[in-house]
C-alpha atoms as a PDB file:
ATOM      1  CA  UNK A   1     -48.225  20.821  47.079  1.00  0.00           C
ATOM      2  CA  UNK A   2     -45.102  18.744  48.374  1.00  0.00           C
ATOM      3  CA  UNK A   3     -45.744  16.675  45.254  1.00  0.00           C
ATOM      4  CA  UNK A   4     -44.626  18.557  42.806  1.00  0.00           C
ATOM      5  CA  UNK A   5     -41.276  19.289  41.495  1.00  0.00           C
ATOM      6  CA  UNK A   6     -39.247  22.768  41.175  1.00  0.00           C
ATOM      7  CA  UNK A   7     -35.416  21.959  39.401  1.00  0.00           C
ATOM      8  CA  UNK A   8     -35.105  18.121  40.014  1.00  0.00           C
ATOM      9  CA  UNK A   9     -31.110  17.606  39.929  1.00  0.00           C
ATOM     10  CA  UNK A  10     -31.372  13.639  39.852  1.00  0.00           C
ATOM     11  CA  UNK A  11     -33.224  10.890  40.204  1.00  0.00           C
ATOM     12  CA  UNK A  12     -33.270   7.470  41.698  1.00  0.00           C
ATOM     13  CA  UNK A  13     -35.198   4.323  41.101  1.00  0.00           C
ATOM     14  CA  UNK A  14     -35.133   1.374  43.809  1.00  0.00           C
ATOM     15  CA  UNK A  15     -34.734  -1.757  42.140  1.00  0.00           C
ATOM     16  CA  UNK A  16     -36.783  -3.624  44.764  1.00  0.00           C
ATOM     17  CA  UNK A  17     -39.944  -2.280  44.510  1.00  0.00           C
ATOM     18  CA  UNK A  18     -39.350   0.148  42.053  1.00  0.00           C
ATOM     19  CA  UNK A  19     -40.313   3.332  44.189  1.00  0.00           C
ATOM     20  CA  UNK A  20     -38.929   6.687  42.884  1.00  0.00           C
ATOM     21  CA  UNK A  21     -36.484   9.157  44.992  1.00  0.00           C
ATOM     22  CA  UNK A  22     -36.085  12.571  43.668  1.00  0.00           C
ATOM     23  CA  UNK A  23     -33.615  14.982  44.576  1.00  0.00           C
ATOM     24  CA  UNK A  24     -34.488  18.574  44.101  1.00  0.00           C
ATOM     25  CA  UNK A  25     -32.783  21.958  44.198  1.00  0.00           C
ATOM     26  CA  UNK A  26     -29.776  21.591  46.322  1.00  0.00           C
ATOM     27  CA  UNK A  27     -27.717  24.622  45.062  1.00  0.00           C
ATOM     28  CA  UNK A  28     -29.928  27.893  46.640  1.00  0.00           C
ATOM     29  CA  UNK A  29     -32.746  26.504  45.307  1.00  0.00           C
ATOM     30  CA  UNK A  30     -36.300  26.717  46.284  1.00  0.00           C
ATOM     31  CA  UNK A  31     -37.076  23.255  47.866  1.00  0.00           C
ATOM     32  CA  UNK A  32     -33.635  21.372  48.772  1.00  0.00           C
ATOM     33  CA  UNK A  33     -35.571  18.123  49.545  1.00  0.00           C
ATOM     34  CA  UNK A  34     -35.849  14.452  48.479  1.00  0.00           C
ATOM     35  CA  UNK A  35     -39.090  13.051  47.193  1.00  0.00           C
ATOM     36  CA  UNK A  36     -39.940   9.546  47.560  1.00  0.00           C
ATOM     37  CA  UNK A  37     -42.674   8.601  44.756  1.00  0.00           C
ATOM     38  CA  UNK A  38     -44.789   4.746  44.711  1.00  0.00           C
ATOM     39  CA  UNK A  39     -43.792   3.226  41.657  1.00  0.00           C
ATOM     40  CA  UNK A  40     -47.044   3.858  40.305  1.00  0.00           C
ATOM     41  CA  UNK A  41     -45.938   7.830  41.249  1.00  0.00           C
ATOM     42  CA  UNK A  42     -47.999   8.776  43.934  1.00  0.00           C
ATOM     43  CA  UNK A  43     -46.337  10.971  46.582  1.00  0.00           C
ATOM     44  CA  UNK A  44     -45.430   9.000  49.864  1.00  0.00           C
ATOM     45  CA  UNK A  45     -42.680  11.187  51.638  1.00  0.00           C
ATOM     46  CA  UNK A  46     -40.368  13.803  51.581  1.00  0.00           C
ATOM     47  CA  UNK A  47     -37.271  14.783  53.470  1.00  0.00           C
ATOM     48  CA  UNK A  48     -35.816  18.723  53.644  1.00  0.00           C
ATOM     49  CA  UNK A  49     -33.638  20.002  55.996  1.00  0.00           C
ATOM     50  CA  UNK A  50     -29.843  21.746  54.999  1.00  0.00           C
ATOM     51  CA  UNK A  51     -26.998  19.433  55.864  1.00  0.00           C
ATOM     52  CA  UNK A  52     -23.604  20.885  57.161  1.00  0.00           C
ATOM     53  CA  UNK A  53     -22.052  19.917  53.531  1.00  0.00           C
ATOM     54  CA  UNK A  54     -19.252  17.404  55.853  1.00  0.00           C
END
């Protein structure tokens, strides 16, 4: 279920619209993603690939 969360690190809250970005495990964790979240929390998106770290 992409919607649900294993170690979120931090979280960020657009002041626009008030959607919610989550990001999630980037030290060896399990998921190493961002989750996007509605403002009223349902799941819209998600984003997980490794970057090089430069």
């Amino acid at each position: 279920m992409p919607e649900l969360l294993f170690n979120p690190n931090d979280v960020v809250i657009d002041p626009a619209d008030g959607d919610t970005f989550v990001a999630e495990s980037h030290r060896g964790g399990m998921n190493n993603r961002i989750v996007h979240y509605s403002s009223e929390g349902r799941f819209i998106n998600q984003w997980r690939s490794k970057g090089s770290g430069q």
